[in-house]
Protein backbone atom coordinates (compact mmCIF):
# COMPACT_ATOMS: atom_id res chain seq x y z
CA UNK A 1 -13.85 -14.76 -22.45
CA UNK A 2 -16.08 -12.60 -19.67
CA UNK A 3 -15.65 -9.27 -19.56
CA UNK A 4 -12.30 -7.69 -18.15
CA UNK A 5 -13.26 -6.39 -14.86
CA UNK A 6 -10.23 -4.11 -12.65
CA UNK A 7 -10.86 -3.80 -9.22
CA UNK A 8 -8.98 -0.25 -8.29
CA UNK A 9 -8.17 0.40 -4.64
CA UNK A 10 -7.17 4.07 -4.11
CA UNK A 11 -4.81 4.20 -0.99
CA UNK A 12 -3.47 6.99 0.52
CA UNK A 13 -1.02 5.70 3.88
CA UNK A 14 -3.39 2.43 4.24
CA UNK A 15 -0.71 0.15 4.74
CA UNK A 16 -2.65 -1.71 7.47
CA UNK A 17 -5.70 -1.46 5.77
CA UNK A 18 -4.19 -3.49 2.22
CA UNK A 19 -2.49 -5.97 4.66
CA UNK A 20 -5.63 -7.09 6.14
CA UNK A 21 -8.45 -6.56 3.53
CA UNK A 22 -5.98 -7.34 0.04
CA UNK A 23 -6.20 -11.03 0.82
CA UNK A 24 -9.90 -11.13 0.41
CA UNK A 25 -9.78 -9.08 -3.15
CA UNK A 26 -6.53 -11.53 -4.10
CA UNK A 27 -8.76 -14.71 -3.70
CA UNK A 28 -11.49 -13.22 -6.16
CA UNK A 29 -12.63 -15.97 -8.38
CA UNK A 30 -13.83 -14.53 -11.55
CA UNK A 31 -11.59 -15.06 -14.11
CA UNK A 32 -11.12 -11.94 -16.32
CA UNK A 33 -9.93 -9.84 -13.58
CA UNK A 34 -6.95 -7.47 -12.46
CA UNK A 35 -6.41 -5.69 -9.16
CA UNK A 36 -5.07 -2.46 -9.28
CA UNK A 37 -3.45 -0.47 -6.13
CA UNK A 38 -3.67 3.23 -7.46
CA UNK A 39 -1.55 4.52 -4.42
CA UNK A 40 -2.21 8.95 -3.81
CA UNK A 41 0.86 10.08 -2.65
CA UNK A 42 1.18 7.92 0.27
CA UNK A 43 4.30 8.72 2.58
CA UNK A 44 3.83 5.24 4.68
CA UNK A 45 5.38 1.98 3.70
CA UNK A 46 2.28 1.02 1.41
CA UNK A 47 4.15 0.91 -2.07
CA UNK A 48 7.14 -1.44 -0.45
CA UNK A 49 4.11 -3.47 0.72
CA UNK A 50 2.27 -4.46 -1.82
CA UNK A 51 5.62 -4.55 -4.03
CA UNK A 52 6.90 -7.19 -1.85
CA UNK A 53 4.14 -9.11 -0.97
CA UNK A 54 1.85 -9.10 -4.05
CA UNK A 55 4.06 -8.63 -7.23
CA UNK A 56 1.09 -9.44 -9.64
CA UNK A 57 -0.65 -6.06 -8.56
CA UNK A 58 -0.58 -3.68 -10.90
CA UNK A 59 0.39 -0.08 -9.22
CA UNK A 60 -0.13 3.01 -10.39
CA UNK A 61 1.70 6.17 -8.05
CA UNK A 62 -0.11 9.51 -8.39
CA UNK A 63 2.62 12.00 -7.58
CA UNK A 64 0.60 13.64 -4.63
CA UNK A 65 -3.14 13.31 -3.10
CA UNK A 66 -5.26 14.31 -5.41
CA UNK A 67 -8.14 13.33 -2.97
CA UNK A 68 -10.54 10.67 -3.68
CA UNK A 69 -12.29 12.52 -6.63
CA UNK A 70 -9.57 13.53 -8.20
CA UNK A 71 -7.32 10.65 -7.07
CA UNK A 72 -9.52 7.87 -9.07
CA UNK A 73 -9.83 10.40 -12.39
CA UNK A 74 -5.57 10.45 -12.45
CA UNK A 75 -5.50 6.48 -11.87
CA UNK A 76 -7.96 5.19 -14.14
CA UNK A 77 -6.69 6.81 -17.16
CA UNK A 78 -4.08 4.17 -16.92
CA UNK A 79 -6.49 1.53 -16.50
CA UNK A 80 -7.71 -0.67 -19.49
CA UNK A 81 -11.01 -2.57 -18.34
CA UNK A 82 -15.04 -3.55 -19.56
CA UNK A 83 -15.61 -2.42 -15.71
CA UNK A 84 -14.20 -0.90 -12.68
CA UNK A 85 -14.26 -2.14 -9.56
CA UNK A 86 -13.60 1.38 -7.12
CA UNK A 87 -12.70 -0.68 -3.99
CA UNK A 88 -12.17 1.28 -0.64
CA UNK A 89 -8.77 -0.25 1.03
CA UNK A 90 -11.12 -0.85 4.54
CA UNK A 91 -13.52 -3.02 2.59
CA UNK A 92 -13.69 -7.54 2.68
CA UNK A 93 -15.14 -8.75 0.18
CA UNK A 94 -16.81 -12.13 0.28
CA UNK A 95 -16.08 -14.89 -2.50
CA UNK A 96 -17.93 -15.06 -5.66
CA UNK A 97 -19.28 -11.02 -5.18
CA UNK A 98 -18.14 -9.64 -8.38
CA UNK A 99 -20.29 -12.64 -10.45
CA UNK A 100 -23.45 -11.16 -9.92
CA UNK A 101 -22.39 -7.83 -10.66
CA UNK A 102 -21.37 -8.68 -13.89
CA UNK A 103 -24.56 -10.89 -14.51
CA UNK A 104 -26.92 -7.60 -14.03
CA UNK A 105 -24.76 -5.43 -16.43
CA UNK A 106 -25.16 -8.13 -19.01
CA UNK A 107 -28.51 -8.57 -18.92
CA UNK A 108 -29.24 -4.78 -19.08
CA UNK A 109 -27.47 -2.50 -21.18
CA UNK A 110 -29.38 0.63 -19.31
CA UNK A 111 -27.25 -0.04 -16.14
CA UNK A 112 -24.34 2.48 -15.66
CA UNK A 113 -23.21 1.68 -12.28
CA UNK A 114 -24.51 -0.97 -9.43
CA UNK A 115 -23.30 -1.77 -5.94
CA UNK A 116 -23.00 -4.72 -3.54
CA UNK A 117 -24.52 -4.88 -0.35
CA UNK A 118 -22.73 -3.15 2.22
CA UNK A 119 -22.50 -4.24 5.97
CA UNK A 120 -19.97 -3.19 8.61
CA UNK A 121 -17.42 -5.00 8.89
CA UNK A 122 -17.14 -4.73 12.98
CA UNK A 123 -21.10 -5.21 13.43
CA UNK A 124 -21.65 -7.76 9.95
CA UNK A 125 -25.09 -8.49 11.40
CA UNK A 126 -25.87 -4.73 10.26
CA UNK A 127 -25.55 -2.31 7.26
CA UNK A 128 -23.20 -0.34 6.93
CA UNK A 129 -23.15 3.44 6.29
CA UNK A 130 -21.95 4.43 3.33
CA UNK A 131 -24.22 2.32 1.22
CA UNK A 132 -25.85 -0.23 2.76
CA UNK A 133 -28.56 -1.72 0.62
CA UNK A 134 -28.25 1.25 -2.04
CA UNK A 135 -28.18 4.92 -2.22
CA UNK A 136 -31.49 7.09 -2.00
CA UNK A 137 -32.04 10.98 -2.38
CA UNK A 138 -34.88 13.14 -0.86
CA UNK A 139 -36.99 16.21 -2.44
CA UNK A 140 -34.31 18.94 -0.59
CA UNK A 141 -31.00 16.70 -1.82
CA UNK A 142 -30.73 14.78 1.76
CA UNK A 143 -28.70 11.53 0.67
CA UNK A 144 -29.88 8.42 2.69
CA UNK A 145 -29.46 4.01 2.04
CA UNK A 146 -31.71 1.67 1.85
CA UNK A 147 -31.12 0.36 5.44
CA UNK A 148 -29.51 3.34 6.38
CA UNK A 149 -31.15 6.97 7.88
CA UNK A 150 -28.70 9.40 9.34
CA UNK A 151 -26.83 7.80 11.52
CA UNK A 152 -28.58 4.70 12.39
CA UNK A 153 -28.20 1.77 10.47
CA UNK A 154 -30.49 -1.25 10.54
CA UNK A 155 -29.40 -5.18 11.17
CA UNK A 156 -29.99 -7.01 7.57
CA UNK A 157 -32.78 -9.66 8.61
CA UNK A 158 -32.68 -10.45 4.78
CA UNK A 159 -35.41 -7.38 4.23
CA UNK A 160 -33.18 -6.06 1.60
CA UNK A 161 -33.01 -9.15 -0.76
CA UNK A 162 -34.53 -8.06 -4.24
CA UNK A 163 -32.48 -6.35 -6.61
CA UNK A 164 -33.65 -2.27 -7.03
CA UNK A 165 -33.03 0.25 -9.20
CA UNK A 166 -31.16 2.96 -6.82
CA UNK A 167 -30.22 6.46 -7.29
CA UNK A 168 -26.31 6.06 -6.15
CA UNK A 169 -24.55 3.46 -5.90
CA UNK A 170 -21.91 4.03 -2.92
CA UNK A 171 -18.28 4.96 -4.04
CA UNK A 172 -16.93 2.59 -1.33
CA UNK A 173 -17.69 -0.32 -3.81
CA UNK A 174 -18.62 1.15 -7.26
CA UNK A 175 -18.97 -1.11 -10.11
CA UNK A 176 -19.00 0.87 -13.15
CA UNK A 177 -18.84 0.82 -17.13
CA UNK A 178 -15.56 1.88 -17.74
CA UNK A 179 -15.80 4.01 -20.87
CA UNK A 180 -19.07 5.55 -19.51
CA UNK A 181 -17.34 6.98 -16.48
CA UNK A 182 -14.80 8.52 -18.73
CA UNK A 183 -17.38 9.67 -21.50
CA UNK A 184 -19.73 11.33 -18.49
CA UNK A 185 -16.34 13.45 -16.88
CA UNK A 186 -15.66 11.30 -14.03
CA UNK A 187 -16.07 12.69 -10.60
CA UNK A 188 -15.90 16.35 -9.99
CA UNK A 189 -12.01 16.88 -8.64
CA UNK A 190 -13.22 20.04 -6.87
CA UNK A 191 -15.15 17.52 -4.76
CA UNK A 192 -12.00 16.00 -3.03
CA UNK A 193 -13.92 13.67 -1.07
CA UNK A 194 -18.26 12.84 -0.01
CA UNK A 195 -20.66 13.61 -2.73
CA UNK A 196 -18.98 13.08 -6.25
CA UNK A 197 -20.79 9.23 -6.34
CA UNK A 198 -23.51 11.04 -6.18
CA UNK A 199 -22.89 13.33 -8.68
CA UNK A 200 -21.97 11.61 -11.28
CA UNK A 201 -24.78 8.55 -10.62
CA UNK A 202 -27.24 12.18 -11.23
CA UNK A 203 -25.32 12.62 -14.19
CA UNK A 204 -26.12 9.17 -15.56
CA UNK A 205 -29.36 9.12 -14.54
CA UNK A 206 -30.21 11.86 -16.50
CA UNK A 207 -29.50 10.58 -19.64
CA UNK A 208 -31.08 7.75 -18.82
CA UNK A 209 -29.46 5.51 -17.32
CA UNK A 210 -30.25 3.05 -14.39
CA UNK A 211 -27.96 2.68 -11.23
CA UNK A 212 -28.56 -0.87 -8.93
CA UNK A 213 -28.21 -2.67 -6.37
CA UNK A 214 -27.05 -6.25 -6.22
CA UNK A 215 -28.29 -7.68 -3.06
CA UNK A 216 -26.30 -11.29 -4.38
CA UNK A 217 -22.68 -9.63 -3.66
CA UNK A 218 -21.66 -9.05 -0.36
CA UNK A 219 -18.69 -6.96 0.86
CA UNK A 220 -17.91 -5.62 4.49
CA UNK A 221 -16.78 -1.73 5.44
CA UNK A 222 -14.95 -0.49 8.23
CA UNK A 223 -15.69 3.42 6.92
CA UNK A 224 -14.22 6.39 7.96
CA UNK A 225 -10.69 5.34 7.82
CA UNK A 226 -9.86 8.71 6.75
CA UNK A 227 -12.00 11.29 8.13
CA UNK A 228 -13.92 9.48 11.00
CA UNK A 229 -18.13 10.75 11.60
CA UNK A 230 -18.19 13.67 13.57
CA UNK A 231 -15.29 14.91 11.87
CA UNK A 232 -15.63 18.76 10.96
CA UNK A 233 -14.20 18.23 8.37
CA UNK A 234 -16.24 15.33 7.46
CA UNK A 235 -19.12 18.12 7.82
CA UNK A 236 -17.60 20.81 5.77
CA UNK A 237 -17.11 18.66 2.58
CA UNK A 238 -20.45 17.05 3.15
CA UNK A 239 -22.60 19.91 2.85
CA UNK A 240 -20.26 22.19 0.82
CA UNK A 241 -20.15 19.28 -1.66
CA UNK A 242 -24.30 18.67 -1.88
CA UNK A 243 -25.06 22.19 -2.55
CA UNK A 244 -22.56 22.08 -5.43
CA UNK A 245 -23.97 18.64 -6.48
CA UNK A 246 -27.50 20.10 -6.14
CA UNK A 247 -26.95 23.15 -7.83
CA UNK A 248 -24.90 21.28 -11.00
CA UNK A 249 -28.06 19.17 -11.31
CA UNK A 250 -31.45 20.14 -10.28
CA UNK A 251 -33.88 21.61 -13.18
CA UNK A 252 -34.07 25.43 -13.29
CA UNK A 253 -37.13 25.20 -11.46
CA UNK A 254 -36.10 23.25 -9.09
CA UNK A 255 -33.60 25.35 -8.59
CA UNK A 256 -35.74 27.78 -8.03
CA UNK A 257 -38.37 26.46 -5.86
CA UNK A 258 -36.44 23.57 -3.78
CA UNK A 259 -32.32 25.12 -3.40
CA UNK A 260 -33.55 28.09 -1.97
CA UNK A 261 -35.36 25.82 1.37
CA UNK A 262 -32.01 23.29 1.58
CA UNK A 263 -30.15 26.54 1.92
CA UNK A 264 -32.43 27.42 4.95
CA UNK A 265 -32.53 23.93 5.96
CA UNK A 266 -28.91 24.38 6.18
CA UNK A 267 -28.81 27.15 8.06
CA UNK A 268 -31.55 25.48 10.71
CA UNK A 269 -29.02 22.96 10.72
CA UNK A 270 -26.08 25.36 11.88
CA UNK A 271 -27.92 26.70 14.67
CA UNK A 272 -29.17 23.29 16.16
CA UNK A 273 -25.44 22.49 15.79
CA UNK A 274 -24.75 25.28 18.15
CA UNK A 275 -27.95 24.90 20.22
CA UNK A 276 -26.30 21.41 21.05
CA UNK A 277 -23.00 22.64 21.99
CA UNK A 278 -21.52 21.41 18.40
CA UNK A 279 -19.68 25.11 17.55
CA UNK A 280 -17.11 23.15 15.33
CA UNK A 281 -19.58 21.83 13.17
CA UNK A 282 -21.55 25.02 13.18
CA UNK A 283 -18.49 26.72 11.65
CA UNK A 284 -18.18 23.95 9.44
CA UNK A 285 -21.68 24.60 7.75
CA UNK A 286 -21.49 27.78 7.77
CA UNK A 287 -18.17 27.57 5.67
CA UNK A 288 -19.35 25.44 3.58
CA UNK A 289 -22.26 28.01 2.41
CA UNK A 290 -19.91 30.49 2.59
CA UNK A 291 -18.05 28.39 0.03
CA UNK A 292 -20.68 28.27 -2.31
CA UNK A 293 -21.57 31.79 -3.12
CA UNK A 294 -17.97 33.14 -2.97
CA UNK A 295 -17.27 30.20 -6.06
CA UNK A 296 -20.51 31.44 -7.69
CA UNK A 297 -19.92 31.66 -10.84
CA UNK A 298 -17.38 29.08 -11.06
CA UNK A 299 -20.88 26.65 -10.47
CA UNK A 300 -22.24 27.93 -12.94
CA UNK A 301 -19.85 27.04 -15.56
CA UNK A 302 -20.00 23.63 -13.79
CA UNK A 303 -23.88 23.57 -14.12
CA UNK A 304 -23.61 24.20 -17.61
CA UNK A 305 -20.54 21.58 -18.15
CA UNK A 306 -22.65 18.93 -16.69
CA UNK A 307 -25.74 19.06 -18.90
CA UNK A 308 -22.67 19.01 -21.87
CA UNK A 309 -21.74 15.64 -19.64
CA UNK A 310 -25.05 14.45 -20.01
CA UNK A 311 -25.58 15.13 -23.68
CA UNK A 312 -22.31 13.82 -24.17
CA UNK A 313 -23.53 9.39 -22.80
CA UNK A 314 -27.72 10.05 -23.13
CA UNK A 315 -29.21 7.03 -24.44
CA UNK A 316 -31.35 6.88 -27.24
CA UNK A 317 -34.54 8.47 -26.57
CA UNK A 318 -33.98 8.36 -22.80
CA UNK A 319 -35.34 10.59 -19.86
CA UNK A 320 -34.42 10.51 -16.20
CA UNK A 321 -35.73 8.07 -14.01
CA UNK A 322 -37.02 8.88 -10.88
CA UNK A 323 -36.02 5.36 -8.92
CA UNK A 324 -34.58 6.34 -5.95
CA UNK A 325 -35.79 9.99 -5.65
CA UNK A 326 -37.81 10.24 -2.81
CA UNK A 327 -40.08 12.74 -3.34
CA UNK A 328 -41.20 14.32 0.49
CA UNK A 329 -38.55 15.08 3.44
CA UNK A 330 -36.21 12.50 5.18
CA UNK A 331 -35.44 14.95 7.97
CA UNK A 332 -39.87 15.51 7.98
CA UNK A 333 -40.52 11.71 8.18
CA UNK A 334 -37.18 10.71 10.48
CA UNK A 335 -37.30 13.54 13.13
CA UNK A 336 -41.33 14.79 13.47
CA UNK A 337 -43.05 11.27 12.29
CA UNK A 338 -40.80 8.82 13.43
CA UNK A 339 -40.51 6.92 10.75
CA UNK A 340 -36.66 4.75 11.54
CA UNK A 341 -37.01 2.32 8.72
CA UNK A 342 -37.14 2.26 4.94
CA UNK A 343 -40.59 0.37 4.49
CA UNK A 344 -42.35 3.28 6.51
């Protein structure tokens, strides 16, 4: 018998989205699986839905929206799996992509977490967004994909076809050891939503574990079915949620030597926000900062709860790898070299 693999889809008023893309995930072949509809307090019709329509899900109903952070940490204590699946509702998946998966986390016990390869679902000729062909991190904490800077996303002309050690995998399609994201804290609720991938994929890889990407499975994301880019909102959680994540996990020198420029960096970014006519986001970045020191101390009792985290799933005689950590200045390379593509 493979390993029991649960594919959980946190939904929160995504009725349309489980009536188009649940047919896809239904017609998965591998045959240890469950799907898994963890719905977040949804006030549409989704429940009634998928109750009617696919009986055989399993559902689990969190009493109100606990975000997406905090949403999948309520669900999946009542899921019993080898591995997670966490499936975004606005994702297609293509047949035969959870095989591979499986394959690499067999033949490696070091691998925590690993993700397909993302392309957009309305451009499929291109990556997508919010992973594309794996997650990346600069010296200053600037996440970017593989396929992927800012906002520009490249067409897949098969460049992207070897397997790499990465250092996220995106939470739009997150295939995880189950009792390792339990054992390392699961995502940081205070997160809500943006970042807390990221933050616990640091967490793992420092205590040594690796994070990939499977280039073999291929799924397909609409993205920002909830908060849209642009979105201040979008902006706020962003940036309040990387200094948090930065601040929970870089050494105490770094801390000293490399937090103190992204918090100028962030500032720089404020004012071109208002220098191009952007006041909303502005605010938004501003807040965010603003966030930050007033919850002070409250990040530092996270700081020190994470290196507990880490302690808590290090391998044997393990150290963090640096796959993945790039170790100069996206914003350097992208907007003053023009460098647009990963290979430069």
């Amino acid at each position: 018998m493979p390993p029991k693999v649960a594919v959980v889809i946190l939904n929160w008023n995504g009725r349309h989205f489980l009536e188009q893309f649940l047919p896809s995930v239904v017609q998965s072949t591998y045959t240890n699986l469950e799907i898994v509809v963890a719905d977040n307090g949804s006030t549409d019709d989704s429940l009634d839905f998928v109750k009617k329509s696919y009986p055989n899900i399993k559902l689990v109903v969190n009493d109100q929206n606990y975000g997406f952070a905090g949403g999948y940490n309520v669900s999946l204590a009542h899921v019993e799996a080898d591995y997670y699946v966490l499936l975004n509702s606005d994702v297609e998946v293509e047949a035969g992509w959870i095989e591979p998966v499986i394959k690499y986390f067999q033949a490696d016990a070091r691998i925590g977490a690993c993700q397909p390869k993302l392309r957009a679902y309305h451009q499929k000729t291109h990556f997508e967004y919010a992973g594309a062909a794996g997650g990346y991190i600069d010296l200053f904490g600037y996440a970017f994909c593989k396929g992927r800077f800012f906002d520009i996303c490249e067409a897949d002309e098969g460049q992207y076809e070897e397997p790499a050690s990465i250092f996220w995998a995106t939470g739009a399609a997150m295939f995880i050891k189950a009792d390792l994201f339990h054992q390392a804290g699961g995502f940081d609720a205070d997160f809500f939503a943006h970042m807390e991938e990221i933050d616990l994929c640091w967490r793992m890889k420092r205590a040594g574990y690796l994070l990939y990407y499977c280039p073999e499975s291929i799924v397909y994301h609409v993205g920002g079915g909830t908060l849209p880019q642009g979105n201040p909102r979008k902006t706020y959680l962003n940036f309040r949620n990387n200094l948090t994540m930065l601040f929970k996990n870089l050494t105490f020198w770094q801390l000293l030597t490399i937090f103190p420029i992204r918090l100028l960096l962030d500032l720089i970014a404020a004012l071109k926000s208002l220098i191009d006519r952007k006041p909303a986001d502005a605010k938004a970045i501003l807040k965010a900062q603003f966030y930050f020191y007033q919850h002070f101390l409250t990040n530092l009792k996270k700081r020190k709860a994470a290196q507990a985290q880490v302690e808590q799933i290090r391998l044997a005689d393990s150290q963090m790898n640096r796959d993945g950590w790039y170790r100069k200045s996206i914003i350097i390379d992208y907007f003053f070299k023009g460098k647009r593509k990963f290979p430069e």
